[in-house]
Protein backbone atom coordinates (compact mmCIF):
# COMPACT_ATOMS: atom_id res chain seq x y z
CA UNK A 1 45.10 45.16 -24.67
CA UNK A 2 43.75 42.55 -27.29
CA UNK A 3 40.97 42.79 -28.79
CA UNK A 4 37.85 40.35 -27.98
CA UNK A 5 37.53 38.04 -30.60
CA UNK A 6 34.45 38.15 -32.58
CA UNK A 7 32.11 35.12 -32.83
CA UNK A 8 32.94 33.00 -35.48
CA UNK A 9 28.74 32.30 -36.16
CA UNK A 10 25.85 34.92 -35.87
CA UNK A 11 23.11 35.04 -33.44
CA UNK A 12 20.75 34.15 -36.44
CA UNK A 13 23.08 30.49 -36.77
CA UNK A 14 23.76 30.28 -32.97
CA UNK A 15 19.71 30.12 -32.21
CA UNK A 16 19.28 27.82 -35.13
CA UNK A 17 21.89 25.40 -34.02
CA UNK A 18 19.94 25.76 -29.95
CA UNK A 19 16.63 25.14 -31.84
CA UNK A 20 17.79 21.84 -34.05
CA UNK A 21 20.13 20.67 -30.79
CA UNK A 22 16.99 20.61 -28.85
CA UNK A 23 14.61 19.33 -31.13
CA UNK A 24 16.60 16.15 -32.30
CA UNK A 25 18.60 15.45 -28.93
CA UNK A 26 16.49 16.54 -26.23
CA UNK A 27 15.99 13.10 -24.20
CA UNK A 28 12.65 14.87 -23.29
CA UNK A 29 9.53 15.62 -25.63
CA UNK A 30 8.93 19.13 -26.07
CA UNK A 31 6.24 20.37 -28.12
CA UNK A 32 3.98 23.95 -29.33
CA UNK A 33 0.42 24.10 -29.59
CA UNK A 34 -2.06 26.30 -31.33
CA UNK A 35 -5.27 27.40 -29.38
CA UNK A 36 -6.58 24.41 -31.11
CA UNK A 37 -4.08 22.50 -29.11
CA UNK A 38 -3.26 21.46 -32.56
CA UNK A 39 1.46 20.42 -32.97
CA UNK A 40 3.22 23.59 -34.75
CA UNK A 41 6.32 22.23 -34.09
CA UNK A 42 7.81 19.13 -31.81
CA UNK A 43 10.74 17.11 -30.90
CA UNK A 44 12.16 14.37 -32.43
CA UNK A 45 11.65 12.52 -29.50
CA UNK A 46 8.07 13.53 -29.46
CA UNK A 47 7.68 11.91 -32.74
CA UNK A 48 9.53 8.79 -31.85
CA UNK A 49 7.17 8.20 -28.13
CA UNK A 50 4.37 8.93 -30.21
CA UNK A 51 5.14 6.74 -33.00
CA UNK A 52 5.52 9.21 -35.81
CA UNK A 53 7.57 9.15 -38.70
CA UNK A 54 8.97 12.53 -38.23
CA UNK A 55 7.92 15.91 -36.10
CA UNK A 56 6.65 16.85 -39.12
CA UNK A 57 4.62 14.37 -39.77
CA UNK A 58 2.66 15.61 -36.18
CA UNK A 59 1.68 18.93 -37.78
CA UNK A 60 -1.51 19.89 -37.24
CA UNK A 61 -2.65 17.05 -35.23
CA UNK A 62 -3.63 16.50 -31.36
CA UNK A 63 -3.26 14.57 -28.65
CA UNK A 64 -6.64 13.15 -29.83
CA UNK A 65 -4.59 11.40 -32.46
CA UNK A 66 -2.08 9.66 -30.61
CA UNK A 67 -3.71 9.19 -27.22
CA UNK A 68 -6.84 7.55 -25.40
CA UNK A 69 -9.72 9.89 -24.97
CA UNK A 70 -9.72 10.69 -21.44
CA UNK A 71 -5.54 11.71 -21.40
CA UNK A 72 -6.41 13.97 -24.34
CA UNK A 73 -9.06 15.69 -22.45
CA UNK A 74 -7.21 15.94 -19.40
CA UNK A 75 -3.99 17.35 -21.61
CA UNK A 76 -6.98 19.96 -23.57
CA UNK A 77 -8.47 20.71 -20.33
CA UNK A 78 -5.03 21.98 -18.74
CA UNK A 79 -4.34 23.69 -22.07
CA UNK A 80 -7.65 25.86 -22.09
CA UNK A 81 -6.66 27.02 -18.42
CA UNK A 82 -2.90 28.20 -19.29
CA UNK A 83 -4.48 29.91 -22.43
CA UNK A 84 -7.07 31.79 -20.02
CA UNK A 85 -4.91 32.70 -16.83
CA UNK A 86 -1.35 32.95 -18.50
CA UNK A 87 0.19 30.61 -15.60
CA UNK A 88 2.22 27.74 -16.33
CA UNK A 89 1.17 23.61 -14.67
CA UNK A 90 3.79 22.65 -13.64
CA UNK A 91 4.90 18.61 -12.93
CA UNK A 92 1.78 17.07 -13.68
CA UNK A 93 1.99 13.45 -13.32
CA UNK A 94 0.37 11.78 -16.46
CA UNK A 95 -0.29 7.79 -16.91
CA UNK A 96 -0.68 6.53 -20.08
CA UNK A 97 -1.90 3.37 -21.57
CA UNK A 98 0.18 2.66 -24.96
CA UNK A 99 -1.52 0.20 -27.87
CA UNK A 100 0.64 -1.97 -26.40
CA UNK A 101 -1.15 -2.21 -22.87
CA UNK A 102 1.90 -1.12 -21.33
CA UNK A 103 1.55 1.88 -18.74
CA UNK A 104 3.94 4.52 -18.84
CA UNK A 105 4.61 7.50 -16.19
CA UNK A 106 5.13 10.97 -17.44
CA UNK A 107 5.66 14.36 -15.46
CA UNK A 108 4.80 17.54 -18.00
CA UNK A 109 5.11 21.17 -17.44
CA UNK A 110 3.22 23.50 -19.76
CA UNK A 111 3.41 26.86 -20.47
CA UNK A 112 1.78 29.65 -22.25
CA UNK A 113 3.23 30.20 -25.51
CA UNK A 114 3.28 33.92 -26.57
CA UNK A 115 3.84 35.98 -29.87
CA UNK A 116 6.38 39.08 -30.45
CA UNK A 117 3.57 41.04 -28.89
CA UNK A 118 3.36 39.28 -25.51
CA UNK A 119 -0.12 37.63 -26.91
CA UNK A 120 -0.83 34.05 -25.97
CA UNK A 121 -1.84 32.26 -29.22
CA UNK A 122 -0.54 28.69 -27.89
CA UNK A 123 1.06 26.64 -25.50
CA UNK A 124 3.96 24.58 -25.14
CA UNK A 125 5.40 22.02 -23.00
CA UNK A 126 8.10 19.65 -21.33
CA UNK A 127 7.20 15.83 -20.81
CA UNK A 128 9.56 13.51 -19.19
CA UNK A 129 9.33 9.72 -19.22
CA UNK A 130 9.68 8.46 -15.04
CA UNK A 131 8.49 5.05 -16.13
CA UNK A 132 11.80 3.29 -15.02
CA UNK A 133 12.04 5.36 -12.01
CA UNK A 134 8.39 5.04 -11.13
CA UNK A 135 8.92 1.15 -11.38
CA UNK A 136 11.66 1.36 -9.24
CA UNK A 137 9.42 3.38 -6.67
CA UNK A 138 7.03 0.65 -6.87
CA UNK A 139 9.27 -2.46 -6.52
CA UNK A 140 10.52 -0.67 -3.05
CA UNK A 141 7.15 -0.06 -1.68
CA UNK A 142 6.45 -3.91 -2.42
CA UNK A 143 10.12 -4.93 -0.75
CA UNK A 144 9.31 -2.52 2.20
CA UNK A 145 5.77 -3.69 2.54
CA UNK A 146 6.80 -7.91 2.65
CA UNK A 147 10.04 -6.09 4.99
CA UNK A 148 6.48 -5.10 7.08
CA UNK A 149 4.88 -8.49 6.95
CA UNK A 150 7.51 -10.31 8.06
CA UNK A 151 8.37 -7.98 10.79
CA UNK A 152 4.59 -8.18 11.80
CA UNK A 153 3.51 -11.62 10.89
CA UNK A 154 4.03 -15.12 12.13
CA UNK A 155 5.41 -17.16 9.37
CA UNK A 156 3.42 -20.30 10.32
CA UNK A 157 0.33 -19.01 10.87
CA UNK A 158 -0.31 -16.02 9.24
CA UNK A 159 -1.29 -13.94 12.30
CA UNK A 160 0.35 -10.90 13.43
CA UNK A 161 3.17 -11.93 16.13
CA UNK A 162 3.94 -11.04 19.58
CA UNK A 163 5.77 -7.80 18.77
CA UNK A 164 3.18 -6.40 16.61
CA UNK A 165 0.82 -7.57 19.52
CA UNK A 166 2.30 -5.43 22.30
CA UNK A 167 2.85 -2.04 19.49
CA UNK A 168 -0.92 -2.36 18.76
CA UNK A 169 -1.97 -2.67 22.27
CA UNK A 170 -0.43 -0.34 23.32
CA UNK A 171 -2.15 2.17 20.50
CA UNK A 172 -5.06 1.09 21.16
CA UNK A 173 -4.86 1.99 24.86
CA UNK A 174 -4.20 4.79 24.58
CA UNK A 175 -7.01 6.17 21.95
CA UNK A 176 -9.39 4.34 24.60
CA UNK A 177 -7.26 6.57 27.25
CA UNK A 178 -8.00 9.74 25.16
CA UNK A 179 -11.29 9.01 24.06
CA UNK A 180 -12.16 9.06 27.46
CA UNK A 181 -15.33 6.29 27.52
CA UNK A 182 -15.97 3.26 25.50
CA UNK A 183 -14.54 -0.27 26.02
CA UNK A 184 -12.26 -3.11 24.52
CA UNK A 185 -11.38 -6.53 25.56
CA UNK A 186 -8.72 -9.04 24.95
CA UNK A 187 -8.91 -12.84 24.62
CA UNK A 188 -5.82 -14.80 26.15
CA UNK A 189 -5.89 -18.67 24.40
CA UNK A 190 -3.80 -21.72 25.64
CA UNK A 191 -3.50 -24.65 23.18
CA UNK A 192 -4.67 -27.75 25.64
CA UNK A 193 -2.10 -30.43 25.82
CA UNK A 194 0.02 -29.34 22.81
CA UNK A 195 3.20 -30.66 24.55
CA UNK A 196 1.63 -34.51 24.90
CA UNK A 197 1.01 -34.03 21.23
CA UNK A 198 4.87 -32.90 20.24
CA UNK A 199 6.17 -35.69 22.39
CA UNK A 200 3.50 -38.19 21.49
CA UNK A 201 3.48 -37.41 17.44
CA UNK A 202 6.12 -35.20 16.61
CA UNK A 203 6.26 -31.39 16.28
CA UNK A 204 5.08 -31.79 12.63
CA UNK A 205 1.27 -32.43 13.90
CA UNK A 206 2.27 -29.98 16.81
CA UNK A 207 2.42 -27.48 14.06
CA UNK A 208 -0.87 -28.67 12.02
CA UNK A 209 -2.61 -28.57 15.64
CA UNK A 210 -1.26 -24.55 16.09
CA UNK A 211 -2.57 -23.59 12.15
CA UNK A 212 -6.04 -24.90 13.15
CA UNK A 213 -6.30 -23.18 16.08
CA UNK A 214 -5.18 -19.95 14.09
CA UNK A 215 -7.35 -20.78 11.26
CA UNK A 216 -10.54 -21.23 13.96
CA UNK A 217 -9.39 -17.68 15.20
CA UNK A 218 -9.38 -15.90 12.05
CA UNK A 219 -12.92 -17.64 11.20
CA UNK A 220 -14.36 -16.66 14.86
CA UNK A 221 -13.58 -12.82 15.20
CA UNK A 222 -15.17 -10.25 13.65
CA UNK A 223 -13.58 -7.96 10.76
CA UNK A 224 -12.50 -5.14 13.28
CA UNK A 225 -10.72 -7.69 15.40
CA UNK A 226 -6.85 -8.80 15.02
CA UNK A 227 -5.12 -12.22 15.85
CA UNK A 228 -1.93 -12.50 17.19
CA UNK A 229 0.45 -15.49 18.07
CA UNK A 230 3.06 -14.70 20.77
CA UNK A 231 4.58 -17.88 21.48
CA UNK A 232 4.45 -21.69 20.61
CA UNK A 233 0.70 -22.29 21.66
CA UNK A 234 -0.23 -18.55 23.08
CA UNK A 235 -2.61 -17.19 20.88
CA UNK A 236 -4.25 -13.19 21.84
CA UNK A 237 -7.10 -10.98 20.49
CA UNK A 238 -7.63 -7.46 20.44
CA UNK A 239 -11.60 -6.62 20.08
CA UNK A 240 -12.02 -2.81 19.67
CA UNK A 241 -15.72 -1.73 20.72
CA UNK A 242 -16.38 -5.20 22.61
CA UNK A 243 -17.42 -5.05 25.89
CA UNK A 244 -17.04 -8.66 28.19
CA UNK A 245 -20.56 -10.05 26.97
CA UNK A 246 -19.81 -10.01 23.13
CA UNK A 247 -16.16 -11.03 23.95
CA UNK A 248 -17.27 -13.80 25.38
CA UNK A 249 -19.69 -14.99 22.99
CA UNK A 250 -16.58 -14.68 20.42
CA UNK A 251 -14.26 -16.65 22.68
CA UNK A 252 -17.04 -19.41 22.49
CA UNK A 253 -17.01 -19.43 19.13
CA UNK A 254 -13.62 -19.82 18.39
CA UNK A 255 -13.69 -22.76 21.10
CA UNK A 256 -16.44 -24.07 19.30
CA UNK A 257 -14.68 -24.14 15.88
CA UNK A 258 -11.12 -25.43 17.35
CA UNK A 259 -12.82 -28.38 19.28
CA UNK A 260 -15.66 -29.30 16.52
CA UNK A 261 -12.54 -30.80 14.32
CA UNK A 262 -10.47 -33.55 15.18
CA UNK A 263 -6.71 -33.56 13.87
CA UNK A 264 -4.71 -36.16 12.21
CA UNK A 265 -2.07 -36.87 13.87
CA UNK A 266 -0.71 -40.34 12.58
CA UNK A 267 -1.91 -43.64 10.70
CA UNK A 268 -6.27 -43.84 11.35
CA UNK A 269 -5.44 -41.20 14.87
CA UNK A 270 -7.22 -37.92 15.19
CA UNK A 271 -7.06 -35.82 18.06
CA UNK A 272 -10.00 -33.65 19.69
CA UNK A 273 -8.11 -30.37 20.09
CA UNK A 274 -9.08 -27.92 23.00
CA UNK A 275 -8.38 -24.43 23.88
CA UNK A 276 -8.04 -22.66 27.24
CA UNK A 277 -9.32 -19.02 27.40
CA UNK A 278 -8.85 -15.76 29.39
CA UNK A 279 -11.36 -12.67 28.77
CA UNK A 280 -10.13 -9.22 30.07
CA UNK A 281 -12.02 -5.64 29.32
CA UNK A 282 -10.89 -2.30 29.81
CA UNK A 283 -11.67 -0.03 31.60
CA UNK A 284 -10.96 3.40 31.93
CA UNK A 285 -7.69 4.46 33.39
CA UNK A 286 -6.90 0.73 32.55
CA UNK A 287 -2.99 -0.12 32.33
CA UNK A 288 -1.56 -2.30 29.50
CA UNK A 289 0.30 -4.31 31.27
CA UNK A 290 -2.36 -4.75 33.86
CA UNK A 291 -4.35 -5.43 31.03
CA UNK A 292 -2.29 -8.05 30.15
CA UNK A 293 -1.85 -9.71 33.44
CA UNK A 294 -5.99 -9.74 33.72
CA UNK A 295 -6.09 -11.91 30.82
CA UNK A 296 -3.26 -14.44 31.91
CA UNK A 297 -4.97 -14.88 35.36
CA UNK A 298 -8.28 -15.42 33.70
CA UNK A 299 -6.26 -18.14 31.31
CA UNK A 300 -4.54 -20.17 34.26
CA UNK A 301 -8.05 -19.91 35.70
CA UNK A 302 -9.08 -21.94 32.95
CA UNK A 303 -6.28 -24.35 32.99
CA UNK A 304 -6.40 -25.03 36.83
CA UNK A 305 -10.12 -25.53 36.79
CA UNK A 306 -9.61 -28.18 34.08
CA UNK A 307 -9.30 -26.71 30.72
CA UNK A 308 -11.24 -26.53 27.86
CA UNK A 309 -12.79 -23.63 29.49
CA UNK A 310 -13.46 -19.62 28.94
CA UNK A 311 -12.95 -17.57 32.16
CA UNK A 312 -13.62 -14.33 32.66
């Protein structure tokens, strides 16, 4: 049988070859403390994030000298805990605000650092940069968030649409259902003669006329309210906590504010523009769609009995 080949390096060069491999091609900053949370030793890289000419250079100084106040107190406060309970922090996310007002992400473990005789007299830790990644992470909340909007909102006006309309009614229903008392309403508005307007000045003005009436809306409800647009000149409100008096009193305001503006609509022509409105409440037990169909009825109630009007 052969014989095992001895290593061609001792343990002595093997661990100083581990040590210098780490500390000049780590991609992560690794570092040793005192008690003082004072550097006894560091990474190249540590150096180069912090902006020092060499690890040695970092000797003896803190996180006091390289970074803002409150991130050195946070990293001292961590410190002082390790050094007291003997348990590692581990993935801490850090922010920090370079000279150059740029904000990086970092995620550190730390660790209590001990002697030959198992006695803490330090700490030491791990840092990784997650800038990039944490940019990334932000960038796709932004891209799922406008993915949101446009799946919820109506590009011309701004209001949520007729999807998002039925989705929140529906919720809202049924916490009313389970709450088991209390009261909403909904307000059902018709654009008055939008079509004459299309076919008299084009669907350019048709449009302008639709935007006021949302823009009336969104000035007429209260903060708690939301405005939805489910079709060319069908406008609906949800008004949580509003029983049929106060709904009322908002549909008349948001009649008030459509009709107290005239509209351009070609060369020295403005046109008064009128809503028709529906006011439903519910109550309990109340079905959506019969919700729904209360608020139509009360619209066409409106329309037959000659527009511009508020039924309920």
């Amino acid at each position: 049988m052969a014989k095992k080949d001895k290593p061609q390096m001792s343990q002595e060069e093997i661990d100083s070859l581990v040590v210098n491999t780490i500390r000049y091609f780590c991609a992560d900053t690794i570092y040793f403390k005192d008690l003082e949370s004072r550097f006894i030793w560091t990474s190249q890289q540590h150096a180069d994030q912090l902006g020092a000419k060499s690890p040695e250079e970092m000797l003896g100084k803190t996180d006091y000298d390289y970074f803002p106040k409150e991130f050195a107190d946070n990293a001292r406060e961590t410190e002082l805990k390790i050094i007291e309970s003997g348990e590692p922090m581990l993935n801490i996310e850090e922010e920090w605000e370079r000279n150059d007002d740029e904000l990086r992400y970092l995620i550190a473990s730390k660790y209590p650092f001990y002697d030959k005789n198992h006695k803490i007299i330090g700490t030491w830790g791990i840092t990784k940069d997650v800038t990039e990644i944490k940019k990334l992470e932000k960038e796709l909340e932004r891209s799922y968030e406008k993915v949101q909007r446009l799946v919820r909102v109506d590009d011309m006006t701004g209001l949520y649409n007729r999807r998002y309309f039925y989705e929140m009614l529906e919720r809202v229903c049924n916490l009313y259902s389970r709450r088991g008392g209390g009261t909403f309403s909904v307000i059902a508005i018709d654009v008055d003669n939008l079509k004459y307007i299309n076919d008299q000045y084009g669907s350019t003005h048709g449009d302008d006329v639709v935007k006021h009436v949302a823009t009336s809306m969104l000035h007429g409800v209260r903060e708690t309210d939301s405005c939805f647009r489910t079709g060319g000149d069908e406008f609906v409100i949800i008004l949580p906590d509003c029983d049929k008096t106060d709904a009322v009193a908002v549909a008349k305001t948001i009649s008030t504010k459509v009709s107290e503006q005239s509209i351009p609509v070609g060369e020295s022509k403005f046109e008064k523009i009128t809503i028709s409105v529906g006011v439903a409440t519910y109550e309990d037990g109340t079905d959506m769609s019969e919700l729904i169909s209360s608020a139509d009825r009360k619209l066409y109630k409106a329309k037959r009995n000659g527009k511009d009007q508020i039924a309920y």
